[in-house]
C-alpha atoms as a PDB file:
ATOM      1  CA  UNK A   1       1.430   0.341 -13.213  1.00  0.00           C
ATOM      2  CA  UNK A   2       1.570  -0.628  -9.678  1.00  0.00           C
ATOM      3  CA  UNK A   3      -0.563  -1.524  -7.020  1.00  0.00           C
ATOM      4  CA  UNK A   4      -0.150  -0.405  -3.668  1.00  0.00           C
ATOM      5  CA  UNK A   5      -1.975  -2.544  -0.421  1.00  0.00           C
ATOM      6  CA  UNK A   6      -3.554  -0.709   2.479  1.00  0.00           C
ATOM      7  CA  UNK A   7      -4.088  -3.266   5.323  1.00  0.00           C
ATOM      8  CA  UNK A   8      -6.973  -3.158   7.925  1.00  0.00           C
ATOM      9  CA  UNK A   9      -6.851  -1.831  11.184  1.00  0.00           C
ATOM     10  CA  UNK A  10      -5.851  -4.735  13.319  1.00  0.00           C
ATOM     11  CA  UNK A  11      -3.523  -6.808  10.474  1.00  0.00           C
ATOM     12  CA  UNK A  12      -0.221  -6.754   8.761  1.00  0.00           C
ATOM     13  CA  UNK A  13       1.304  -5.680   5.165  1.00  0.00           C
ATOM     14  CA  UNK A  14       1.504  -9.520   5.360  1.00  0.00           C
ATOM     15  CA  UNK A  15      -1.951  -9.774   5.138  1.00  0.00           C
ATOM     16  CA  UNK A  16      -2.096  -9.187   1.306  1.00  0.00           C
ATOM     17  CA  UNK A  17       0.843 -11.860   1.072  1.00  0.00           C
ATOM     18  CA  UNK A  18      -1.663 -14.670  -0.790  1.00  0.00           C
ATOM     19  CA  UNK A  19      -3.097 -12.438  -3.068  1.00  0.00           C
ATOM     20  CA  UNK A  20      -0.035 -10.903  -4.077  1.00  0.00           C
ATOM     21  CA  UNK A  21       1.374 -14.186  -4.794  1.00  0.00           C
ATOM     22  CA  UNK A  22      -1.684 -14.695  -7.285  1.00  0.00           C
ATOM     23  CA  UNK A  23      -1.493 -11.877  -8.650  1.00  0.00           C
ATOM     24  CA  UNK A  24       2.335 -12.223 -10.045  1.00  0.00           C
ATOM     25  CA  UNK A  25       1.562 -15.674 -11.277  1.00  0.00           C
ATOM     26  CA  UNK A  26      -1.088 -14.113 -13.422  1.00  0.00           C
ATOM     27  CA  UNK A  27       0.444 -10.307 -14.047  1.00  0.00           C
ATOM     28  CA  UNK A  28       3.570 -10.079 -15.221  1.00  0.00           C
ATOM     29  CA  UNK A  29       3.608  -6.157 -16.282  1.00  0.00           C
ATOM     30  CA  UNK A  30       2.320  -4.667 -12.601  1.00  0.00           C
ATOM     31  CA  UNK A  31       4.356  -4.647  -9.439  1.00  0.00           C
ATOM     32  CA  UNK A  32       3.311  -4.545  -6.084  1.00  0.00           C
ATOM     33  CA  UNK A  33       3.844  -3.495  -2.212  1.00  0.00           C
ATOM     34  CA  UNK A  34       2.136  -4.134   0.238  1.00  0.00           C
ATOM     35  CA  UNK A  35       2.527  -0.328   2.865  1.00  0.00           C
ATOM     36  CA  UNK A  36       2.493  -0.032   6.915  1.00  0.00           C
ATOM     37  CA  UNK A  37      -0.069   2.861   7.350  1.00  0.00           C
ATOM     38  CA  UNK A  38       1.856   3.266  11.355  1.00  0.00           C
ATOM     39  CA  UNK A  39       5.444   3.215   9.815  1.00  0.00           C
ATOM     40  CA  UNK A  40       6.117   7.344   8.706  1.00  0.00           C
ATOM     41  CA  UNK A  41       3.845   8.355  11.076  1.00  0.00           C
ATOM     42  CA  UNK A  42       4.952  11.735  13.306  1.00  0.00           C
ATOM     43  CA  UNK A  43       4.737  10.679  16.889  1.00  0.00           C
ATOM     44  CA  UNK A  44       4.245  13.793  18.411  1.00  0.00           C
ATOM     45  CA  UNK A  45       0.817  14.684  16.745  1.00  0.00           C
ATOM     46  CA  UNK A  46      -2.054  12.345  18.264  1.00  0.00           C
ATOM     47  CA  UNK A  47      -2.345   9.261  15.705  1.00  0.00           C
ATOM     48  CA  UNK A  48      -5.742   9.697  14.156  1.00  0.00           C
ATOM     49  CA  UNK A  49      -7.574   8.759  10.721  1.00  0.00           C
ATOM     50  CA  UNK A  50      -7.031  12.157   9.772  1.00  0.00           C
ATOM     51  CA  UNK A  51      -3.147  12.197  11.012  1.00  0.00           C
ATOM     52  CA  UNK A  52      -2.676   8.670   8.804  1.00  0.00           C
ATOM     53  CA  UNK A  53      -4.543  10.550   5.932  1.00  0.00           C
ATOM     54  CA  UNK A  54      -2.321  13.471   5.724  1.00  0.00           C
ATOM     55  CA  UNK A  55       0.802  10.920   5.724  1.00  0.00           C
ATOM     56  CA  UNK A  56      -0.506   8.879   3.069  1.00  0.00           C
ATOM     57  CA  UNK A  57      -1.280  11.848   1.081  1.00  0.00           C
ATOM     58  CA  UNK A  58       3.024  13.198   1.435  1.00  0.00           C
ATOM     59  CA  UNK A  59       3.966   9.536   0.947  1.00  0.00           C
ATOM     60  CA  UNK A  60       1.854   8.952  -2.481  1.00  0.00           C
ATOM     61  CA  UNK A  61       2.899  12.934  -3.888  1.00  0.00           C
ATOM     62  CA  UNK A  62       6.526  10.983  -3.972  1.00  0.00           C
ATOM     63  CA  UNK A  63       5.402   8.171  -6.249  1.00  0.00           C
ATOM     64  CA  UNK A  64       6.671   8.960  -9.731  1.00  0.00           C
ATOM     65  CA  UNK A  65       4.412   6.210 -11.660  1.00  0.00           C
ATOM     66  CA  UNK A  66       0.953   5.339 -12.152  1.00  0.00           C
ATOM     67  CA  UNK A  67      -0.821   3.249  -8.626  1.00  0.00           C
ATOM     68  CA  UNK A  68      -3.720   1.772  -7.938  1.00  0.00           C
ATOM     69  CA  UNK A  69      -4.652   1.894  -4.497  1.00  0.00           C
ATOM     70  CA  UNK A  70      -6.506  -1.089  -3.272  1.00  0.00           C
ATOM     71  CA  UNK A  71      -7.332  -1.317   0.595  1.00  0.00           C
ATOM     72  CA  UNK A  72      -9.167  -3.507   3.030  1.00  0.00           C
ATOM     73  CA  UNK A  73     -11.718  -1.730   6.387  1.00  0.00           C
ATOM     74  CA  UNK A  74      -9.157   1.193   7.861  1.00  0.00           C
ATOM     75  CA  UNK A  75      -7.016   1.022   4.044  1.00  0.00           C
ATOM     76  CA  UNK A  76     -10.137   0.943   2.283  1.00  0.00           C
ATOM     77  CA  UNK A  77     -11.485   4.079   4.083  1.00  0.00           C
ATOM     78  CA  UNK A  78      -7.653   5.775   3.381  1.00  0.00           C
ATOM     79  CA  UNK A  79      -8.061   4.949   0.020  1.00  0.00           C
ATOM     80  CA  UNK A  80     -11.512   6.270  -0.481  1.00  0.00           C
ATOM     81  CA  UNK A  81     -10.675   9.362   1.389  1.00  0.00           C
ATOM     82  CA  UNK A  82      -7.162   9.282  -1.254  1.00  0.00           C
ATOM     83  CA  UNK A  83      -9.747   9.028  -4.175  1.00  0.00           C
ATOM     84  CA  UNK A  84     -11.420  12.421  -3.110  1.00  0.00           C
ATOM     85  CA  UNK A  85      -8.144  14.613  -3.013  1.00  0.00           C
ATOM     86  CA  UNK A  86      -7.348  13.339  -6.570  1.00  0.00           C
ATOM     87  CA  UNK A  87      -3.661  12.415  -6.347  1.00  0.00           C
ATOM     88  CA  UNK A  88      -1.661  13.217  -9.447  1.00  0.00           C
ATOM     89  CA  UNK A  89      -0.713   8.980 -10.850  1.00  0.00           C
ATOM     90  CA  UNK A  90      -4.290   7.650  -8.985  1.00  0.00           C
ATOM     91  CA  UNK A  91      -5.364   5.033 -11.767  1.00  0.00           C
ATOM     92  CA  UNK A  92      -8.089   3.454  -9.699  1.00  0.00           C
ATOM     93  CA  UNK A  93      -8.870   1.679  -5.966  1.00  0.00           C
ATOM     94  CA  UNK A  94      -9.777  -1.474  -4.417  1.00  0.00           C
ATOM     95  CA  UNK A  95     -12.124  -0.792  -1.631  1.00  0.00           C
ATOM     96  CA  UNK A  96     -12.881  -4.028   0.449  1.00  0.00           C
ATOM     97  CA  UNK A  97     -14.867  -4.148   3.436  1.00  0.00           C
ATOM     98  CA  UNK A  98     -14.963  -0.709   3.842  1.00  0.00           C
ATOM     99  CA  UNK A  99     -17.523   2.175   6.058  1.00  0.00           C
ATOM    100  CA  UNK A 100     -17.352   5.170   4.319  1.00  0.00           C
ATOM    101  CA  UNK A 101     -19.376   6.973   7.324  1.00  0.00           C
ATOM    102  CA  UNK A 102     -19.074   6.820  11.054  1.00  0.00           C
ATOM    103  CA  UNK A 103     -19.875   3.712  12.946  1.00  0.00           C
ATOM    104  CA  UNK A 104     -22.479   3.635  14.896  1.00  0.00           C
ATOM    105  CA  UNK A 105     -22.361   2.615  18.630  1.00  0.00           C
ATOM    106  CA  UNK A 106     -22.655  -0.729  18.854  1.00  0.00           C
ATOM    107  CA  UNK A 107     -19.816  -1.591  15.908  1.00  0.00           C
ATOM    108  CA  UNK A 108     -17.412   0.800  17.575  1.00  0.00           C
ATOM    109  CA  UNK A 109     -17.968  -1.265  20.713  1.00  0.00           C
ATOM    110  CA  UNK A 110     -16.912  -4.410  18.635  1.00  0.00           C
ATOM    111  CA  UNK A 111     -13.976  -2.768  17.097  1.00  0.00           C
ATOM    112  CA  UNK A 112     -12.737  -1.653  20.088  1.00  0.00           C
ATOM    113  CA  UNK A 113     -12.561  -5.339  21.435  1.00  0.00           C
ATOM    114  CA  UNK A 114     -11.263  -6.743  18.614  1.00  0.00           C
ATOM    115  CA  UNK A 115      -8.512  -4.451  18.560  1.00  0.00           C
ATOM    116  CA  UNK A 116      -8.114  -5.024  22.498  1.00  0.00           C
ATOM    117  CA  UNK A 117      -7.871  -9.038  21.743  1.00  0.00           C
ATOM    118  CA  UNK A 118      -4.576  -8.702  18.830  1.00  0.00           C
ATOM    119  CA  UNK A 119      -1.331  -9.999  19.886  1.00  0.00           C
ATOM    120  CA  UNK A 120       1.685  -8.132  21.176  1.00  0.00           C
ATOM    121  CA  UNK A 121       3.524  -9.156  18.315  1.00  0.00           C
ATOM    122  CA  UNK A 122       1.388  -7.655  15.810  1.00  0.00           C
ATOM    123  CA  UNK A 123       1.504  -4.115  17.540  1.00  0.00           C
ATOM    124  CA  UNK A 124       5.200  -5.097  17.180  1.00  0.00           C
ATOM    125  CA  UNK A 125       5.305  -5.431  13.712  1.00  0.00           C
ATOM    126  CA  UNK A 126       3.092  -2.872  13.297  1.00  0.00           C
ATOM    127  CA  UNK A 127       5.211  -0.173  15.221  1.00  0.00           C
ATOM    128  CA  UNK A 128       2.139   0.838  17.302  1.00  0.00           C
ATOM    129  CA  UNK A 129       0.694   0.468  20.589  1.00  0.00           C
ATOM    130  CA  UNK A 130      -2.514  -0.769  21.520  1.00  0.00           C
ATOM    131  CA  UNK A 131      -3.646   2.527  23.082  1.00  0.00           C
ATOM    132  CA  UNK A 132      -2.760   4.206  20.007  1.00  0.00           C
ATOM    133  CA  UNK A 133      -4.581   1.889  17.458  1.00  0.00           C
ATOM    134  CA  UNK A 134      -7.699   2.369  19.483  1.00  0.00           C
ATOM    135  CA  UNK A 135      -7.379   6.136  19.459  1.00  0.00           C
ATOM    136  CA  UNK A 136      -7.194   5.563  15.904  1.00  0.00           C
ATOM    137  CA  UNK A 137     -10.429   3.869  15.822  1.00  0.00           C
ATOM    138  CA  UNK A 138     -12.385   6.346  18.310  1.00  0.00           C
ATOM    139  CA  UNK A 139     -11.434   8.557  15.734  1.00  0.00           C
ATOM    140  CA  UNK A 140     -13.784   6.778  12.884  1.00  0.00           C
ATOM    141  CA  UNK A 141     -16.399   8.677  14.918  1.00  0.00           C
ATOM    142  CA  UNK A 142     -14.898  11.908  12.670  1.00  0.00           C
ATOM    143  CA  UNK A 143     -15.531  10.763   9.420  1.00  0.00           C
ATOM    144  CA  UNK A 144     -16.980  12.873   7.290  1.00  0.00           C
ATOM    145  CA  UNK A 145     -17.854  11.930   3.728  1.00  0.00           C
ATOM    146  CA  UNK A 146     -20.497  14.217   1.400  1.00  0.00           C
ATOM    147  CA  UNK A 147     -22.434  12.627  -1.249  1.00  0.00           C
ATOM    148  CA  UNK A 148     -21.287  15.403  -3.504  1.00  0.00           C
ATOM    149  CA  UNK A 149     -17.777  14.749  -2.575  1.00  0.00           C
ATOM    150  CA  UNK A 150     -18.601  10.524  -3.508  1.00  0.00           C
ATOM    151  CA  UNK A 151     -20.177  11.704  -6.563  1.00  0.00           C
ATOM    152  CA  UNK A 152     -17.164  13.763  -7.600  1.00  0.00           C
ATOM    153  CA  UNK A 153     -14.824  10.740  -7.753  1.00  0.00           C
ATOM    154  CA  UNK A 154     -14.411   9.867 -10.887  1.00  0.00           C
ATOM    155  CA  UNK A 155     -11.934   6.953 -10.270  1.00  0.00           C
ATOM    156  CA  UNK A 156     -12.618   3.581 -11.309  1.00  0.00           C
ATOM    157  CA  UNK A 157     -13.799   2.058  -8.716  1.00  0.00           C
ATOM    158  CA  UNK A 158     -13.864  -1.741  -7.293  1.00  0.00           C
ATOM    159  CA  UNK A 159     -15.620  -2.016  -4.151  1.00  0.00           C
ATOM    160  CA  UNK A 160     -15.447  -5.543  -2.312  1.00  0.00           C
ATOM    161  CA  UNK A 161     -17.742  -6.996   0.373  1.00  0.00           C
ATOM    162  CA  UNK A 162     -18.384 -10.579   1.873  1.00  0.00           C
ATOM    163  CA  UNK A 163     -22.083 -11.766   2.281  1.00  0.00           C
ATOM    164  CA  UNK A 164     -21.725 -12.334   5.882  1.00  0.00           C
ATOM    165  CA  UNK A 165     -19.967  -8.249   6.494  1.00  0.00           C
ATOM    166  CA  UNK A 166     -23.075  -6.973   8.145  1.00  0.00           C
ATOM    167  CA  UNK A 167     -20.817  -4.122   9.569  1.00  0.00           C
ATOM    168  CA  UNK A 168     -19.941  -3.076   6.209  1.00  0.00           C
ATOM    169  CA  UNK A 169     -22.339  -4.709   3.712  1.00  0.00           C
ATOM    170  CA  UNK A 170     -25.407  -1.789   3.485  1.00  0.00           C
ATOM    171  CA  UNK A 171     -22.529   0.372   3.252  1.00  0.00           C
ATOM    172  CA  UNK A 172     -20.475  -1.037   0.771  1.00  0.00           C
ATOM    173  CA  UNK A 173     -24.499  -0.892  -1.267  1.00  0.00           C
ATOM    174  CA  UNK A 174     -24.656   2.852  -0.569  1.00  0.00           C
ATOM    175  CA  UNK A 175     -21.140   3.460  -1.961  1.00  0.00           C
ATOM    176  CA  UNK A 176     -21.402   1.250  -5.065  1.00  0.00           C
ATOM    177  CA  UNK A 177     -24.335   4.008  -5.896  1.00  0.00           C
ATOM    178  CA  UNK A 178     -22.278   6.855  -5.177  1.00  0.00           C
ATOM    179  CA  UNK A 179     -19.869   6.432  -6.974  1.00  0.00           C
ATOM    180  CA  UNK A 180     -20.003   7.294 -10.505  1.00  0.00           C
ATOM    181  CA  UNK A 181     -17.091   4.711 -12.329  1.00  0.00           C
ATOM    182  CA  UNK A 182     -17.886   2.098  -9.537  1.00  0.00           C
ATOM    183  CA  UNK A 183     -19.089  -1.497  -9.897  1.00  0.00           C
ATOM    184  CA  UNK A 184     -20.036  -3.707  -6.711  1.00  0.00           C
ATOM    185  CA  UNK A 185     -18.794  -7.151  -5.596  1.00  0.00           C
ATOM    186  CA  UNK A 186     -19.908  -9.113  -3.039  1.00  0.00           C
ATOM    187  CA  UNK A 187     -18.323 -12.621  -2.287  1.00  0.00           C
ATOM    188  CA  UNK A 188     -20.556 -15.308  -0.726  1.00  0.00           C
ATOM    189  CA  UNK A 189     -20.184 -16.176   3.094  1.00  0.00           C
ATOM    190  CA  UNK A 190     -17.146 -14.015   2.894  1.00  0.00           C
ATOM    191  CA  UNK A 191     -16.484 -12.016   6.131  1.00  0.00           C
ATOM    192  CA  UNK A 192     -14.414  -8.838   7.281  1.00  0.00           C
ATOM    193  CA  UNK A 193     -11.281  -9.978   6.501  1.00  0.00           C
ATOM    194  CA  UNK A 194     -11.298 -11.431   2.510  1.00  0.00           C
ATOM    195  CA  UNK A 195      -7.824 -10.373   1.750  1.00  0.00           C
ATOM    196  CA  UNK A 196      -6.767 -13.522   4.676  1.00  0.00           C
ATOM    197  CA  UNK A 197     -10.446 -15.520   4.311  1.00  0.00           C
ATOM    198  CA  UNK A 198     -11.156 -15.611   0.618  1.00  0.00           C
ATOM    199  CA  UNK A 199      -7.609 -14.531  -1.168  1.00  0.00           C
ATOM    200  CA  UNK A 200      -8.129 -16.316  -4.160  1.00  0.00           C
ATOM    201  CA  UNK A 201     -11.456 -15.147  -5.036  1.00  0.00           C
ATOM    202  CA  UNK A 202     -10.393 -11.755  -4.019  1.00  0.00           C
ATOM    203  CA  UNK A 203      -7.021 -11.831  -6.431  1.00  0.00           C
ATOM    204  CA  UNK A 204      -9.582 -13.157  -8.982  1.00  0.00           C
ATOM    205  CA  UNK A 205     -11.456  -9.821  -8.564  1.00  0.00           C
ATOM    206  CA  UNK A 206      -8.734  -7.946  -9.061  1.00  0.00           C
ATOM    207  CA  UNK A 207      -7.490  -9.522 -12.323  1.00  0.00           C
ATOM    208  CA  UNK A 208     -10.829  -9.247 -13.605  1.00  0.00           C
ATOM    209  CA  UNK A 209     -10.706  -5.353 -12.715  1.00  0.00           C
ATOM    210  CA  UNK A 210      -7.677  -4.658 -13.968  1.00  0.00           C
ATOM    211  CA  UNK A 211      -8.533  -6.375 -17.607  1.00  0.00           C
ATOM    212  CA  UNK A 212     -11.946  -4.740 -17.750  1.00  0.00           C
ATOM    213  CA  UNK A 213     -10.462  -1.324 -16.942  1.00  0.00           C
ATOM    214  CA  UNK A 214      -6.613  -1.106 -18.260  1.00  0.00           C
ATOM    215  CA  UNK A 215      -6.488  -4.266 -20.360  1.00  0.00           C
ATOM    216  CA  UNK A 216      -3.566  -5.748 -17.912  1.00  0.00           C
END
């Protein structure tokens, strides 16, 4: 079994570096990696959440063992949207801090200055520019989710929220209800970013998860 780590929108594969280190202290039969969503990406289509969709999707048909696919905001929503197409060795996902359905208005206006305020060297490491990661979240606005297509996912499910999320908490409510092999998580005073704030009760989650579910 493996596990592979989405990041969010404006971080790094180094973001899941804490709870990674956990998680091999405590699991010695599961390996791990931690995936740029911007590195395969085919510069001459416009970079959208549908474009990094469809290159997830290639990249995962390769993967010749059983995954788990747990993701934080912008991986979350990839894995979600992963969970719906059914991929062939899909054991199960880690949704944290995720919006399943189009921002409204006001939190697009905050994402778009976040992403506005992130160093040059993250774009760097990244292998994106800062124009292109905020087409990438104008294009949120194009999310399209059906409750039948929630309820069809029959995935085990772990979805993750901090107390203090009020982007993503009502949301991460709605989804836990949705979702047919789901259970809901929700980690006091924790904020957007739990795989960097709260790692350790985070990694804890996931341990717990993967004993309740595959006995790991």
């Amino acid at each position: 079994m493996k596990i592979i780590f989405l990041h969010g929108l404006g971080q790094v594969p180094n973001s899941w570096q804490k709870i990674q280190q956990q998680l091999k202290t405590h699991t010695s039969n599961i390996s791990m990696e931690a995936w740029n969503l911007f590195q395969d990406l085919d510069r001459k289509k416009e970079i959208t959440i549908q474009t990094l969709h469809e290159t997830l999707t290639e990249k995962l048909a390769l993967e010749d063992e059983p995954y788990l696919l747990c993701g934080l905001s912008l991986g979350g929503l990839l894995s979600l949207l992963s969970a719906a197409t059914r991929p062939r060795q899909l054991q199960g996902v880690i949704l944290a801090s995720v919006s399943y359905q189009a921002p409204n208005k006001l939190n697009m206006f905050l994402i778009r200055q976040l992403m506005r305020c992130l160093p040059k060297k993250q774009f760097k490491e990244l292998n994106i520019t800062k124009k292109e990661l905020i087409t990438i979240q104008s294009s949120l606005a194009t999310i399209q989710l059906t409750e039948q297509q929630l309820t069809e996912i029959q995935t085990p499910s772990l979805i993750i929220c901090g107390t203090r999320d009020k982007m993503n908490l009502a949301s991460a409510k709605r989804l836990a209800q949705q979702l047919p092999n789901s259970r809901l998580e929700l980690i006091e005073d924790g904020n957007h970013e739990l795989n960097i704030e709260k790692p350790e009760i985070f990694g804890s989650l996931i341990q717990s998860f993967l004993k309740e579910i595959y006995f790991i």
